[in-house]
C-alpha atoms as a PDB file:
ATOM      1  CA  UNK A   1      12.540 -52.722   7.143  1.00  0.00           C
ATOM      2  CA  UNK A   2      14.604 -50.666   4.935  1.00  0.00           C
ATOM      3  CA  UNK A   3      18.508 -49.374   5.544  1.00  0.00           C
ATOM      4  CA  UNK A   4      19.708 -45.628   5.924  1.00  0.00           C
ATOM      5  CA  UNK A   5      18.295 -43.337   3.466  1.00  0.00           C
ATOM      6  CA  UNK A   6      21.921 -42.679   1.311  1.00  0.00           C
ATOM      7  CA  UNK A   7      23.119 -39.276   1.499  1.00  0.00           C
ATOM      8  CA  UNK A   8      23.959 -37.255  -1.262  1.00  0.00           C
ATOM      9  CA  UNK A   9      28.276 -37.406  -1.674  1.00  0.00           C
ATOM     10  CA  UNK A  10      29.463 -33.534  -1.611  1.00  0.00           C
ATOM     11  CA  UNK A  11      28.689 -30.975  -4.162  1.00  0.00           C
ATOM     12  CA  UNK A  12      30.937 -31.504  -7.609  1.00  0.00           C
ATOM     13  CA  UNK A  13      32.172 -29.556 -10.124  1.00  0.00           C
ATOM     14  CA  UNK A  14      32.081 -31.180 -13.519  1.00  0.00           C
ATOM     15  CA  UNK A  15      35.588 -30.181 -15.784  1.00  0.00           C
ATOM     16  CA  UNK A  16      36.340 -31.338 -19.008  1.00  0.00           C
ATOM     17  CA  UNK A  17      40.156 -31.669 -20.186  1.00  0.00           C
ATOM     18  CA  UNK A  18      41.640 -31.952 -23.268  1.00  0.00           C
ATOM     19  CA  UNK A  19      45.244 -31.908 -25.002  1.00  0.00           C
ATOM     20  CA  UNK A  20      46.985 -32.331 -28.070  1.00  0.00           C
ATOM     21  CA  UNK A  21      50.273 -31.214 -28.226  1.00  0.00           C
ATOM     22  CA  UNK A  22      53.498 -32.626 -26.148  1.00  0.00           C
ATOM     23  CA  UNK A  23      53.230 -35.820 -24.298  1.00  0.00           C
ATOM     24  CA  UNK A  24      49.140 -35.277 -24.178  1.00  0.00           C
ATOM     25  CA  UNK A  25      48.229 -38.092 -21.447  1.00  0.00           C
ATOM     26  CA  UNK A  26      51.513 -36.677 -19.366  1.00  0.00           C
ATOM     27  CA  UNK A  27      49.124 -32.889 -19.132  1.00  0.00           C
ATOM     28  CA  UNK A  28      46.073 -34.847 -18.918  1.00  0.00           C
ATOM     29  CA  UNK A  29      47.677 -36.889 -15.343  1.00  0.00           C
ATOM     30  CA  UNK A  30      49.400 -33.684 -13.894  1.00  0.00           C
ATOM     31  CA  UNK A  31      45.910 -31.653 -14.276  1.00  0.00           C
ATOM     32  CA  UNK A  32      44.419 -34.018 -12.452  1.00  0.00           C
ATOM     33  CA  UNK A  33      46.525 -33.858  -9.519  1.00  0.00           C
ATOM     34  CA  UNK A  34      46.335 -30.051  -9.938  1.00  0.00           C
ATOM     35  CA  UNK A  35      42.368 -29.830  -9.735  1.00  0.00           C
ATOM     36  CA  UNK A  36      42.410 -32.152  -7.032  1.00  0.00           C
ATOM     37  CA  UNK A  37      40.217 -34.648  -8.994  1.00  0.00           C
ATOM     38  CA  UNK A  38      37.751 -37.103  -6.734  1.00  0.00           C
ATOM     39  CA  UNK A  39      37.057 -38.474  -9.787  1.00  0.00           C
ATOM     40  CA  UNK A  40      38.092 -39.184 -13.663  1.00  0.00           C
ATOM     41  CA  UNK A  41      36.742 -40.667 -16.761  1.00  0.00           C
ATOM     42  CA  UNK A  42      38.248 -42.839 -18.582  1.00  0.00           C
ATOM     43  CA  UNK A  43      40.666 -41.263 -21.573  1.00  0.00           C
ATOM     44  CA  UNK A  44      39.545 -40.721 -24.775  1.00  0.00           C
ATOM     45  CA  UNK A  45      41.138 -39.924 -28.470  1.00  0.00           C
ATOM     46  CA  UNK A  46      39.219 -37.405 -30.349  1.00  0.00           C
ATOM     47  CA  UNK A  47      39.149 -35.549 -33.377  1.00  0.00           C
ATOM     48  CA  UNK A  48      38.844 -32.087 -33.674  1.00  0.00           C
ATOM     49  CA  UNK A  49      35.965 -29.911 -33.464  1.00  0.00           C
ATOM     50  CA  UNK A  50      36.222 -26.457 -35.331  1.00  0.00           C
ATOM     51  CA  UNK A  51      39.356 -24.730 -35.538  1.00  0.00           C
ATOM     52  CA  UNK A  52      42.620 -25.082 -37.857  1.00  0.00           C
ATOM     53  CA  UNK A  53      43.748 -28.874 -39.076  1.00  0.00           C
ATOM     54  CA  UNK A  54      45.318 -29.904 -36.095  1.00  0.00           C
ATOM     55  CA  UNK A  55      46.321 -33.431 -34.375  1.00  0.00           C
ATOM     56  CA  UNK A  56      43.795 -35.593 -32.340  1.00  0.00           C
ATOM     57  CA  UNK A  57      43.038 -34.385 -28.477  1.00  0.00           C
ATOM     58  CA  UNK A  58      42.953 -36.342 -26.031  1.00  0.00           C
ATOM     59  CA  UNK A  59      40.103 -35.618 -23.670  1.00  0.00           C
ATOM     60  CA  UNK A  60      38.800 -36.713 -20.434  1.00  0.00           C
ATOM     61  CA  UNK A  61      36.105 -35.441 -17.796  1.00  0.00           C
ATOM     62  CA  UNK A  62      36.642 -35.396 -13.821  1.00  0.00           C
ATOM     63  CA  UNK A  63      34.751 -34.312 -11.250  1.00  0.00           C
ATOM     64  CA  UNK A  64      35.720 -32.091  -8.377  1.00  0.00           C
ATOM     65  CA  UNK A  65      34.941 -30.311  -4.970  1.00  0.00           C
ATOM     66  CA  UNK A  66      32.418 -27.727  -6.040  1.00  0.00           C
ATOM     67  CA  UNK A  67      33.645 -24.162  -5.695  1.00  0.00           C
ATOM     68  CA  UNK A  68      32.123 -20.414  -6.674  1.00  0.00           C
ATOM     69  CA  UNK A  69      32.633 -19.638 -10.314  1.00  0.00           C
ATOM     70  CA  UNK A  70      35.464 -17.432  -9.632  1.00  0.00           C
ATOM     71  CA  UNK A  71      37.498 -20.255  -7.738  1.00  0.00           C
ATOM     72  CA  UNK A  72      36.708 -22.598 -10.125  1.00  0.00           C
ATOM     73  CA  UNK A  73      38.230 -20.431 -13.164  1.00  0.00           C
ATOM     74  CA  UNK A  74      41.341 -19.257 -11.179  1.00  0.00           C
ATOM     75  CA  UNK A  75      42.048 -23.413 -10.359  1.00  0.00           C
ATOM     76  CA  UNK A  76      41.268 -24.340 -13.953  1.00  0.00           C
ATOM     77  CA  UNK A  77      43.795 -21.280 -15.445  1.00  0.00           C
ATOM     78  CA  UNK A  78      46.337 -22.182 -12.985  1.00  0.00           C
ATOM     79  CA  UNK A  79      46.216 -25.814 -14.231  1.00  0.00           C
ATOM     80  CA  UNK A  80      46.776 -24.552 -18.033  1.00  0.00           C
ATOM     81  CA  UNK A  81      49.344 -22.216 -17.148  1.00  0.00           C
ATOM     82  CA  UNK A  82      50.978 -24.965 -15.281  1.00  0.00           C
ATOM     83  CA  UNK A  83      50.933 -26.867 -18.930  1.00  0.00           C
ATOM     84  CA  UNK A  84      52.022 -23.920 -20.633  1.00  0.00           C
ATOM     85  CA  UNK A  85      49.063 -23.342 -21.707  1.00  0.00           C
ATOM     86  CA  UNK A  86      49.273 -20.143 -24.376  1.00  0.00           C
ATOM     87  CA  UNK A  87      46.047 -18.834 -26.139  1.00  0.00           C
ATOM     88  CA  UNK A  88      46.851 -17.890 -29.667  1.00  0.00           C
ATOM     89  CA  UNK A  89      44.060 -19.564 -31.650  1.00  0.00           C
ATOM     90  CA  UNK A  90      40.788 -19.710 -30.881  1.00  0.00           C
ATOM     91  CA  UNK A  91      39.881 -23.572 -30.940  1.00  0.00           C
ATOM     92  CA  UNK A  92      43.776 -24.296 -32.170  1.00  0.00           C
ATOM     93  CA  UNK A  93      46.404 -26.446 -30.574  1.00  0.00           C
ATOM     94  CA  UNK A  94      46.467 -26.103 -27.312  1.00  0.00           C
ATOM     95  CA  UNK A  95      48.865 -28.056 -24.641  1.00  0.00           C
ATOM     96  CA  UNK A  96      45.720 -28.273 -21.641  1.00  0.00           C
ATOM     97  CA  UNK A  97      42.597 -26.787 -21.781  1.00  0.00           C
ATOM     98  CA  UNK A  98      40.374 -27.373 -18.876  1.00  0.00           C
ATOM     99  CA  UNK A  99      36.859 -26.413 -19.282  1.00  0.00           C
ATOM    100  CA  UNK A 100      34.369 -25.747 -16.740  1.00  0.00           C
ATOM    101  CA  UNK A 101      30.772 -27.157 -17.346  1.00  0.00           C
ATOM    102  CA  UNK A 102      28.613 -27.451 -14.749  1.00  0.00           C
ATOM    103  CA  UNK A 103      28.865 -27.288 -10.741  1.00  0.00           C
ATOM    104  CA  UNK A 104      25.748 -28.588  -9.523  1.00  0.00           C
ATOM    105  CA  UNK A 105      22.553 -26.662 -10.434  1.00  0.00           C
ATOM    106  CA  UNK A 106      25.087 -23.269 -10.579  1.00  0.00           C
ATOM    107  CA  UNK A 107      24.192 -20.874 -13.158  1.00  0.00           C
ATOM    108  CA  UNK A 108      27.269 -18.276 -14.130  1.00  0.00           C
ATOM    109  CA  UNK A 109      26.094 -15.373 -16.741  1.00  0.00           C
ATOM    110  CA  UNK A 110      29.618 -13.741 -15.982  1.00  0.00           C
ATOM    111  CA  UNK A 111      31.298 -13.473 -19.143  1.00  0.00           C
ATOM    112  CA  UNK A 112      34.555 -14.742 -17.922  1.00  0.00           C
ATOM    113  CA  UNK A 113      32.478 -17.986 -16.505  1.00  0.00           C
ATOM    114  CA  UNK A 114      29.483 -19.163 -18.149  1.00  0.00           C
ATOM    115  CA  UNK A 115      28.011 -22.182 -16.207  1.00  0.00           C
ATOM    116  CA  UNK A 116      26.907 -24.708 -17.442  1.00  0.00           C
ATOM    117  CA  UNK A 117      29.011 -24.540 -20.889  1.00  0.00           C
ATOM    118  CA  UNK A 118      27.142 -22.680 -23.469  1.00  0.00           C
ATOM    119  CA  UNK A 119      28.303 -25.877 -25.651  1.00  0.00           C
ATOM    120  CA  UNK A 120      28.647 -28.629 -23.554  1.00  0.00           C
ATOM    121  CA  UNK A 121      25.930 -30.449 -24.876  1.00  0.00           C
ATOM    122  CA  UNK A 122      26.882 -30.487 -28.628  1.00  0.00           C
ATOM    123  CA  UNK A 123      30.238 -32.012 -28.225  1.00  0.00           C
ATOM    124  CA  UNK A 124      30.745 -35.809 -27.729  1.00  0.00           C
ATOM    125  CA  UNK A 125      34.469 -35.136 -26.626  1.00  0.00           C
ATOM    126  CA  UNK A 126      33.037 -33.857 -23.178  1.00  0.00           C
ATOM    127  CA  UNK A 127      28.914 -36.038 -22.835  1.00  0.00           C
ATOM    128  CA  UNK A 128      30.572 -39.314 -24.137  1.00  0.00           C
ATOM    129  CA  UNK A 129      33.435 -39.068 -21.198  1.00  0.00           C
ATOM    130  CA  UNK A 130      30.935 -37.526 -18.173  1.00  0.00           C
ATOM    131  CA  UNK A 131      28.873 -40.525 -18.497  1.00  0.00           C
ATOM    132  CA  UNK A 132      31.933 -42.782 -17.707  1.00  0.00           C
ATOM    133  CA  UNK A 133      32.543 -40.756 -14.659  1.00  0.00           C
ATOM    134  CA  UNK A 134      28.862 -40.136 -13.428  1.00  0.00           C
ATOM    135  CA  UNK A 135      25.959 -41.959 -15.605  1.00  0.00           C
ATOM    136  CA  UNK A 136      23.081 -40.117 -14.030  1.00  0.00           C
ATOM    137  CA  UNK A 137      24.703 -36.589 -14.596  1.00  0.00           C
ATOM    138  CA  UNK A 138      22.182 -34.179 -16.091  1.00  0.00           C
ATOM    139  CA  UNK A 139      23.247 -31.228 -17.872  1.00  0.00           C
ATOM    140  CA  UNK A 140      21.304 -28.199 -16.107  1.00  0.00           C
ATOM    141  CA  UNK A 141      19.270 -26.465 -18.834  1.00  0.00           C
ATOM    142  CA  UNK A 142      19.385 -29.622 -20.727  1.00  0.00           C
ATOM    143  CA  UNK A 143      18.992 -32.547 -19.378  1.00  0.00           C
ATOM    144  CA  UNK A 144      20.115 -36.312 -19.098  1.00  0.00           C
ATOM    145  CA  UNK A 145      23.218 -36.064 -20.227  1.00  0.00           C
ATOM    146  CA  UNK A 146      23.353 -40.334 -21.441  1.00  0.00           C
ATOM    147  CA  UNK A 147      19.963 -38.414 -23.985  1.00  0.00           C
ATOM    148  CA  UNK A 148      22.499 -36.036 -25.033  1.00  0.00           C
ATOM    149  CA  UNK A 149      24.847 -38.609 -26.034  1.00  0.00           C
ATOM    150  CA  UNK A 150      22.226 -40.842 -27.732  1.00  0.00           C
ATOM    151  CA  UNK A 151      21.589 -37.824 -30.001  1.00  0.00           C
ATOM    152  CA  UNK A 152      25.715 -36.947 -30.588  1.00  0.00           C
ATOM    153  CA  UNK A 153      27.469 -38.190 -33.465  1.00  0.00           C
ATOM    154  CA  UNK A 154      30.668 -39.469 -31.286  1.00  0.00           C
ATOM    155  CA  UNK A 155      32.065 -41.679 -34.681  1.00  0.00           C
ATOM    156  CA  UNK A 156      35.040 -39.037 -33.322  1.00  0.00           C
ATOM    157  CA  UNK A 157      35.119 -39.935 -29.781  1.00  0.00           C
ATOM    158  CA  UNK A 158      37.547 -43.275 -29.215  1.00  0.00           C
ATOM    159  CA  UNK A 159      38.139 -44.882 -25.449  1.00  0.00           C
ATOM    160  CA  UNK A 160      41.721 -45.262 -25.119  1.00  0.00           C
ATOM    161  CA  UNK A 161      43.658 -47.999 -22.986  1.00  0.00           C
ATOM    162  CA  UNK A 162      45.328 -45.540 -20.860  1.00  0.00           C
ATOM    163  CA  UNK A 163      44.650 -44.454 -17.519  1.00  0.00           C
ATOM    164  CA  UNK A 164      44.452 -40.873 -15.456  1.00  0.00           C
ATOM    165  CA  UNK A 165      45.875 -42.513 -12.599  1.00  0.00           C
ATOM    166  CA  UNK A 166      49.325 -42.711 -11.785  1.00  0.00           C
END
């Protein structure tokens, strides 16, 4: 005899953050209470990807409630501007940035919102953390995410001993 088929847990949103200027892990913690996160990765040191020479990010991935496209952006722009987040640079220094990649099997074409992230699955800084958080995540339009990993250069992409939660 077999138990109760297991329901599926509530629709997520998948959000990657990153930070490198100020007290990084400090933005990292506070945009997690922002977003409401039901769950986190762990925290990881990485190096740069495009942009000006510029210190190491630190990045991590959490998961929360899913929410239309719209929602999700104005939550994830509150949560920068909360950081004093400025845009100045494109790919430059940036106190939070909070990314939206996928929510489910959503697809966003609005320009403001593309979902999934046009580039999600080229960077290590956001496949090597979403694995942490959810190991069976799949990347809509791509695929397993752990295959994306496996075919990532993440010599960038370092776990850290520190913690979301606090």
């Amino acid at each position: 005899m077999t138990g109760p088929i297991p329901q599926p847990g509530p629709p997520t949103a998948v959000l990657a953050l990153g930070s490198n200027l100020g007290d990084r892990l400090a933005r990292l913690r506070a945009a997690v209470r922002a977003l409401r996160a039901l769950a986190m990765s762990e925290v990881y040191e990485t190096t740069p990807v495009g942009g000006p020479d510029q210190d190491n990010y630190l990045n991590a991935v959490v998961l929360v409630p899913a929410a239309p496209a719209r929602a999700l952006l104005a939550a994830v722009r509150s949560a920068e501007e909360a950081a004093s987040r400025v845009r100045t640079v494109r790919w430059g220094p940036r106190s939070l940035d909070v990314d939206v990649i996928a929510c489910g099997e959503l697809v966003s074409d609005d320009p403001e919102i593309l979902i999934p992230h046009p580039r999600a699955h080229t960077r290590a800084f956001v496949c090597v953390p979403w694995l942490d958080v959810d190991p069976d995540a799949v990347l809509p339009g791509h695929g397993r995410v752990a295959d994306l990993v496996a075919g990532l250069d993440a010599s960038g992409v370092h776990r850290t001993p520190w913690s979301l939660r606090r």
